[in-house]
N, C-alpha and C. Protein backbone atom coordinates (compact mmCIF):
# COMPACT_ATOMS: atom_id res chain seq x y z
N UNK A 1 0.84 -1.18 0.00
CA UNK A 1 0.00 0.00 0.00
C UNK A 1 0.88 1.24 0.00
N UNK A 2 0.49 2.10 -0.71
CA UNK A 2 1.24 3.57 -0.71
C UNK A 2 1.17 4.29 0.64
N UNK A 3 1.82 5.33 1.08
CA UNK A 3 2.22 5.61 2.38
C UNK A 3 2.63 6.97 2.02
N UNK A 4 2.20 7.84 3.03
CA UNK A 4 3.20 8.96 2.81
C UNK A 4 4.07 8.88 3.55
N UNK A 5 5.37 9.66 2.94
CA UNK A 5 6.60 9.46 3.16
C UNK A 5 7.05 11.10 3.91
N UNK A 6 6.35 12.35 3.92
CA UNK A 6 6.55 13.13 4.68
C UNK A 6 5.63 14.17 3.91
N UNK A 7 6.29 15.82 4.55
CA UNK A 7 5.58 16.57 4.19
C UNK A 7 6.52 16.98 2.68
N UNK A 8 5.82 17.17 1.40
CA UNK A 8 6.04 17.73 0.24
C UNK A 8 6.20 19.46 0.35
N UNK A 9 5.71 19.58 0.71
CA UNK A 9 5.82 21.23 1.23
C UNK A 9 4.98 22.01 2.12
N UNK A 10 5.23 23.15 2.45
CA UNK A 10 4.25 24.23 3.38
C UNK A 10 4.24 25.29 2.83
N UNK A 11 2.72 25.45 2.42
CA UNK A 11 2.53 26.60 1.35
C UNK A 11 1.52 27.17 2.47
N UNK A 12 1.80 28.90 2.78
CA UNK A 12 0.84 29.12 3.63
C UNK A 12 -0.03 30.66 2.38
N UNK A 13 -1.28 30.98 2.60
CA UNK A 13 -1.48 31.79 1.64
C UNK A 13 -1.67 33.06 2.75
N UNK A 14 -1.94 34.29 2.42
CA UNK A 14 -1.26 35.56 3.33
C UNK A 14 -1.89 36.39 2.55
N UNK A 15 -2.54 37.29 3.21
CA UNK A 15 -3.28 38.32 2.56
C UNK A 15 -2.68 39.41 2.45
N UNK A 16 -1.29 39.59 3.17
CA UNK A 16 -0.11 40.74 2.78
C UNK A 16 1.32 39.67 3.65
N UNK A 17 1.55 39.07 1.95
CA UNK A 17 2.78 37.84 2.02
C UNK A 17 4.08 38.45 2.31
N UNK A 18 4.04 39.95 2.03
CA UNK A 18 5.21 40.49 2.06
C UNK A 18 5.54 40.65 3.72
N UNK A 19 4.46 41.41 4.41
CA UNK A 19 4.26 41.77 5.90
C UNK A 19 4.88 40.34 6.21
N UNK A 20 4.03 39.09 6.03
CA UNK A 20 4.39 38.06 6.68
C UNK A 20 5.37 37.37 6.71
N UNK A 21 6.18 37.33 5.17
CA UNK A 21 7.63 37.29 5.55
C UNK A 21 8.37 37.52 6.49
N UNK A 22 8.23 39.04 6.43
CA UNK A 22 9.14 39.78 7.15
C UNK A 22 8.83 39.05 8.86
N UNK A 23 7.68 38.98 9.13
CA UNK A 23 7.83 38.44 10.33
C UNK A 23 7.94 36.85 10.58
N UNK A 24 7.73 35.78 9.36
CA UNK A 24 8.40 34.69 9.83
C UNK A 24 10.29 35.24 9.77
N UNK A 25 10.39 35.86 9.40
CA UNK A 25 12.11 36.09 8.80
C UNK A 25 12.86 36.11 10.43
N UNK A 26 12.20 37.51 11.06
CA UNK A 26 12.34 38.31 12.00
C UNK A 26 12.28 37.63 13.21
N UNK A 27 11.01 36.59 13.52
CA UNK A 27 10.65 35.99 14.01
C UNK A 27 11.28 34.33 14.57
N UNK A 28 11.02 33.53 13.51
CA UNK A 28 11.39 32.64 13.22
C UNK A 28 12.75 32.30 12.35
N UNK A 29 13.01 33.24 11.91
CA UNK A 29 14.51 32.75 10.93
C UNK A 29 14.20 32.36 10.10
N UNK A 30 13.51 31.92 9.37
CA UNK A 30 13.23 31.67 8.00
C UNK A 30 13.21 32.60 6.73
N UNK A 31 14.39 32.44 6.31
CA UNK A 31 15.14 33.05 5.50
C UNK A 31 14.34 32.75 3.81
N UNK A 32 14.04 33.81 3.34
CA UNK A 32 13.39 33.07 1.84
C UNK A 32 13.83 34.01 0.69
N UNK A 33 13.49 33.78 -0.50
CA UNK A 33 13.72 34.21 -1.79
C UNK A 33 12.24 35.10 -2.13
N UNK A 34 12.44 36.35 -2.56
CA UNK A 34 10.95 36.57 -3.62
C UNK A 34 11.13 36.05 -4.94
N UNK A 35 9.82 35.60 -5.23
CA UNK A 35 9.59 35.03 -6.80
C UNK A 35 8.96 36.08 -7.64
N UNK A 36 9.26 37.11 -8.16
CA UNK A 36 8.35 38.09 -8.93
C UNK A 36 7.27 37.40 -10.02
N UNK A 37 7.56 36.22 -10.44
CA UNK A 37 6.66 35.43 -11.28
C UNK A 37 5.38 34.89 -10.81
N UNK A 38 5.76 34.58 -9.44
CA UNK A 38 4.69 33.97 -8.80
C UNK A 38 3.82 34.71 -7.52
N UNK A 39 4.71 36.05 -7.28
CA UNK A 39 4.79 36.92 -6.33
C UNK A 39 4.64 36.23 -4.70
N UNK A 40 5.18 35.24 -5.09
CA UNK A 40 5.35 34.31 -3.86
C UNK A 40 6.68 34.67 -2.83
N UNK A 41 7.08 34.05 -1.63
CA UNK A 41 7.97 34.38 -1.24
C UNK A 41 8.45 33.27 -0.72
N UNK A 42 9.58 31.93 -0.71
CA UNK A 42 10.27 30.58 -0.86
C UNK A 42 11.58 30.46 0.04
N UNK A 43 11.36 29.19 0.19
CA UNK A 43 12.95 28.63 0.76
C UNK A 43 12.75 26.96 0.43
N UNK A 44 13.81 26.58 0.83
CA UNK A 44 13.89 24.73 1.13
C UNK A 44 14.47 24.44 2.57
N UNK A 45 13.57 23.72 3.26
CA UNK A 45 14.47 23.46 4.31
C UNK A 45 14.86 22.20 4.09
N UNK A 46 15.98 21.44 4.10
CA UNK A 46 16.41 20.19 3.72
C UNK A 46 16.92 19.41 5.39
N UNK A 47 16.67 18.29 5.05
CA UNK A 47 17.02 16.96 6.39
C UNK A 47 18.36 17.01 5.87
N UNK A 48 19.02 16.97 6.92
CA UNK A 48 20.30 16.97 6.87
C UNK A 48 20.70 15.31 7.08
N UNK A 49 20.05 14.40 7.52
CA UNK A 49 20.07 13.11 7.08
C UNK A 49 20.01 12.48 5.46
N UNK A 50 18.75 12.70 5.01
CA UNK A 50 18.69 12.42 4.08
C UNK A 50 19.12 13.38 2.22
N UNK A 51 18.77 14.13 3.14
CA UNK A 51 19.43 15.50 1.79
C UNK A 51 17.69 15.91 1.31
N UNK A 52 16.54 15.39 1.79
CA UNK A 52 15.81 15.85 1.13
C UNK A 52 15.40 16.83 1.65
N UNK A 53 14.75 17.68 0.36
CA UNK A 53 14.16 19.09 0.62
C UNK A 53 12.77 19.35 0.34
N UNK A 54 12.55 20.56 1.20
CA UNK A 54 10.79 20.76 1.83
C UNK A 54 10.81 21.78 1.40
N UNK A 55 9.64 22.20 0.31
CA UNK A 55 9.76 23.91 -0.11
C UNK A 55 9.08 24.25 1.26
N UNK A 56 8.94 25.55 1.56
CA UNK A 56 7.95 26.62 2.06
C UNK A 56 7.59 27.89 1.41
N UNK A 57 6.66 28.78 1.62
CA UNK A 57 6.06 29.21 0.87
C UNK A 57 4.91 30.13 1.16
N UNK A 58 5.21 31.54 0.88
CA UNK A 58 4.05 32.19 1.22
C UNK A 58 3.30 33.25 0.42
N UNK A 59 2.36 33.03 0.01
CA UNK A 59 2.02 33.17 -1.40
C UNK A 59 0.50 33.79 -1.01
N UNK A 60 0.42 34.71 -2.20
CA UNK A 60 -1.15 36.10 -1.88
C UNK A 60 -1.63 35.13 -2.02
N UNK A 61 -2.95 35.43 -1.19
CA UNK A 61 -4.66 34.64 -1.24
C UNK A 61 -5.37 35.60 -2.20
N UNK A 62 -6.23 34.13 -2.77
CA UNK A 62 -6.84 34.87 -3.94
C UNK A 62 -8.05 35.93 -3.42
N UNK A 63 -8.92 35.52 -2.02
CA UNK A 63 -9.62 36.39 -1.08
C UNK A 63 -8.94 36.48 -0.27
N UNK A 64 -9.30 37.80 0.37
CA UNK A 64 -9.08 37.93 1.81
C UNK A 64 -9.42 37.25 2.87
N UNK A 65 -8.45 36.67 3.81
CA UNK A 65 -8.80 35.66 4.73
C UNK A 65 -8.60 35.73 5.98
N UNK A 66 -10.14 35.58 6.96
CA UNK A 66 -10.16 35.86 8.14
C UNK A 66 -9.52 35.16 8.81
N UNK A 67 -9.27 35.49 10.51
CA UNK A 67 -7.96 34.50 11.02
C UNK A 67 -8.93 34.04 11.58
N UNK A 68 -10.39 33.62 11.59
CA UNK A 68 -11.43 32.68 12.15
C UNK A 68 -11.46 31.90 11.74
N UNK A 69 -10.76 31.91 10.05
CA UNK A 69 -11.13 30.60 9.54
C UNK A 69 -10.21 29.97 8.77
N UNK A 70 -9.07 29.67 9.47
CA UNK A 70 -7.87 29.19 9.33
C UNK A 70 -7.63 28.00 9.53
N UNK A 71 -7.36 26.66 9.09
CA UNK A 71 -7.96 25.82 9.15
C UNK A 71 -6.42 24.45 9.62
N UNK A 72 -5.10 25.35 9.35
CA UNK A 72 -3.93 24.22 8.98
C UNK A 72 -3.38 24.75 10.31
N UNK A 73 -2.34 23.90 10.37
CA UNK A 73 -1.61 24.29 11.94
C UNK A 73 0.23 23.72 11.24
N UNK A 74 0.80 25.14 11.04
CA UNK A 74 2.11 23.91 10.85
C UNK A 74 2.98 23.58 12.12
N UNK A 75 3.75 22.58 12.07
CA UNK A 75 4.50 22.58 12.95
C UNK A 75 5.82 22.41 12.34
N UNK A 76 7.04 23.12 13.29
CA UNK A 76 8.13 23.61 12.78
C UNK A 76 8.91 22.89 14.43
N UNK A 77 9.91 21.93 13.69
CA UNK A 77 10.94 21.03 14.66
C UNK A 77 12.20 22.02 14.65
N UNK A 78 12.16 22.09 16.25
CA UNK A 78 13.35 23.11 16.26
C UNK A 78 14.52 22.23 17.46
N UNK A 79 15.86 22.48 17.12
CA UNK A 79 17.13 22.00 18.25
C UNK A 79 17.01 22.09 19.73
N UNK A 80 16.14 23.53 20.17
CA UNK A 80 16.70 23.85 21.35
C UNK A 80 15.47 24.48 21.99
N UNK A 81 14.59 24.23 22.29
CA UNK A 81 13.04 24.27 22.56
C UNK A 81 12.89 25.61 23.17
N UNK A 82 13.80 25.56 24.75
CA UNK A 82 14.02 26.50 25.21
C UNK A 82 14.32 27.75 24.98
N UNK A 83 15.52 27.61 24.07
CA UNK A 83 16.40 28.88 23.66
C UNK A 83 15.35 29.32 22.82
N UNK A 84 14.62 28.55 21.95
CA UNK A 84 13.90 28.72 20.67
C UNK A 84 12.67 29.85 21.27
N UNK A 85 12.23 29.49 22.25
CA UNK A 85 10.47 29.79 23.14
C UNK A 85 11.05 31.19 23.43
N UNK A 86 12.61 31.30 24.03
CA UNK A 86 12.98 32.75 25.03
C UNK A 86 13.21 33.60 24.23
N UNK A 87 13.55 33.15 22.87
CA UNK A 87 14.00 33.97 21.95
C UNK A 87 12.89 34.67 20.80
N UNK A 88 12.06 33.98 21.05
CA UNK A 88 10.40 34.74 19.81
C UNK A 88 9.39 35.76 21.27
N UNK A 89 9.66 34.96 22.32
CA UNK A 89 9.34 35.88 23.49
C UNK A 89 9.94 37.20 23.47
N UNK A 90 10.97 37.20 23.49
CA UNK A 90 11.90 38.28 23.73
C UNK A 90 11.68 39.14 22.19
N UNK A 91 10.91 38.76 21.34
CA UNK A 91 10.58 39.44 20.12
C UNK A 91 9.18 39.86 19.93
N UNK A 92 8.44 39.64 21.35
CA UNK A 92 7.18 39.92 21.46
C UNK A 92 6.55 39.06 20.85
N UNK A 93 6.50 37.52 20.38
CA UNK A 93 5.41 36.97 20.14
C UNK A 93 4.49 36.26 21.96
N UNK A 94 3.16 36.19 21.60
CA UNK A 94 2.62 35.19 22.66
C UNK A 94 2.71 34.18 22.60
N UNK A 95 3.14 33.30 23.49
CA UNK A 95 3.20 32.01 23.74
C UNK A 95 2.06 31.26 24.18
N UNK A 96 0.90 30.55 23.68
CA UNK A 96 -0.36 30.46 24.16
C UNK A 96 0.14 29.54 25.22
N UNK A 97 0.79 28.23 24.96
CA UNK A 97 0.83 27.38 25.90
C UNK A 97 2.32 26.79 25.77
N UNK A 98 2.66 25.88 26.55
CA UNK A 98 3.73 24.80 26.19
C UNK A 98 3.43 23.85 27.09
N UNK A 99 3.92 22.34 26.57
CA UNK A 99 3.57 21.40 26.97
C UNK A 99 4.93 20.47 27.04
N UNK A 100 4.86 19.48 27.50
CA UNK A 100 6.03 18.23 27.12
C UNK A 100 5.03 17.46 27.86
N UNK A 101 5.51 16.15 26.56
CA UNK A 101 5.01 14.58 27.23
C UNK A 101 5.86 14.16 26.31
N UNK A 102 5.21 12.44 25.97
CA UNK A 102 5.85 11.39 25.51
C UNK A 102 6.26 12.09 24.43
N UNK A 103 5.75 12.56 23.14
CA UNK A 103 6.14 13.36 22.17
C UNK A 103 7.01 14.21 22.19
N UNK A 104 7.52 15.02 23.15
CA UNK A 104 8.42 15.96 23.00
C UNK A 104 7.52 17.16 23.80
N UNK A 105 8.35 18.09 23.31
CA UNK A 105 7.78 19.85 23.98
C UNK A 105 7.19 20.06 22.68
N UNK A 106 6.50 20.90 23.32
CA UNK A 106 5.40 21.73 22.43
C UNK A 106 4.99 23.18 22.66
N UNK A 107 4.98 24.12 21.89
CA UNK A 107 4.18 25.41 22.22
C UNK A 107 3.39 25.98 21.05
N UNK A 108 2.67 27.04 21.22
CA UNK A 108 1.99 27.35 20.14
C UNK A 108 1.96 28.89 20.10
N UNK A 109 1.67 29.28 18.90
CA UNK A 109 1.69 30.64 18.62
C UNK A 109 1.20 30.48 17.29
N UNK A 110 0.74 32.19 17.50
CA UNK A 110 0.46 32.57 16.32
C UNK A 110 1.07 33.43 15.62
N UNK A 111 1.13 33.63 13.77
CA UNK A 111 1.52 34.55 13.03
C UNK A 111 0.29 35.73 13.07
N UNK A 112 1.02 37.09 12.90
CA UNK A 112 0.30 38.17 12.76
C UNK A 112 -1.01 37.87 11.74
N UNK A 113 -1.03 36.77 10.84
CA UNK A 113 -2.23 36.69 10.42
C UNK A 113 -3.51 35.59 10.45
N UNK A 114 -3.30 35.34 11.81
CA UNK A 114 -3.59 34.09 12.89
C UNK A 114 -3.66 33.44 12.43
N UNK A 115 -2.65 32.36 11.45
CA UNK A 115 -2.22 31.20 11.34
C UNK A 115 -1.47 30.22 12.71
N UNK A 116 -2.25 29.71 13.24
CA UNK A 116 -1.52 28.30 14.29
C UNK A 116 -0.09 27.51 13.89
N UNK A 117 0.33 27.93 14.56
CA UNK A 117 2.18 27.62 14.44
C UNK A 117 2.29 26.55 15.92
N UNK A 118 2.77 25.33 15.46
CA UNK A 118 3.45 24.90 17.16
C UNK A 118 4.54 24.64 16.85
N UNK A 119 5.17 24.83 17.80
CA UNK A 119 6.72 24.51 17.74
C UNK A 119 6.86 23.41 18.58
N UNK A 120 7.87 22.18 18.07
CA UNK A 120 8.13 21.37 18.74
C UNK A 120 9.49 20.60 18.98
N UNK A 121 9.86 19.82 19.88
CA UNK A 121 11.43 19.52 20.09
C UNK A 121 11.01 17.72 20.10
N UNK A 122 11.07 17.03 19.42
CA UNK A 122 11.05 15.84 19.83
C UNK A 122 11.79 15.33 20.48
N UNK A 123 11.60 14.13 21.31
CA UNK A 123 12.09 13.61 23.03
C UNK A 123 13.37 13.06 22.62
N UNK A 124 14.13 13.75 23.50
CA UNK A 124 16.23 13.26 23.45
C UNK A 124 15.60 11.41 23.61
């Protein structure tokens, strides 16, 4: 039986992609390219195990879109959970919650255009 094998990409759509860059950039570190063709804004994050690569992606909505009705949640695996949480704090984002169990740590936040972000550290 076929299986998925991971995520193909994270395309988020943004009703001002440029604004939102700037604050995953600022924010999060996610460093990207503009595409003037697509007026999108790109990166790859690649597994350093395997070599494969994950576009991301933040690209105009064709409507304007309320943050009521937002529907995806990404989650973004980070090294150092801690350092990671003190350091978007210290940049003024809210931290709704954080958690750890069997899975690892967890927290959540949102982007300025209330897209659900959790951040997570999976268990040493």
């Amino acid at each position: 039986m076929a299986r998925i094998e991971g995520v193909g990409a994270v395309i988020i759509y943004a009703n001002d992609p440029k604004a939102l860059n700037e604050w995953y950039r600022a924010v999060l570190g996610i460093v990207t390219e503009f595409s003037g063709q697509e007026g999108c804004y790109h990166a790859f994050f690649t597994d350093p195990e395997t070599g494969r690569k994950t576009p991301f992606g933040l690209m105009p909505a064709k409507r304007h879109l309320s943050a009521e009705h937002r529907a995806v949640m990404v989650n973004y695996q980070v090294d150092d959970f801690q350092s990671f949480v003190d350091e978007i704090k210290q940049k003024g984002v809210a931290v709704e919650d954080t958690s750890q169990g069997e899975y690892g740590k967890f927290a959540h936040i949102k982007d300025p255009e209330g897209n659900p972000i959790e951040i997570w550290q999976p268990p040493e």
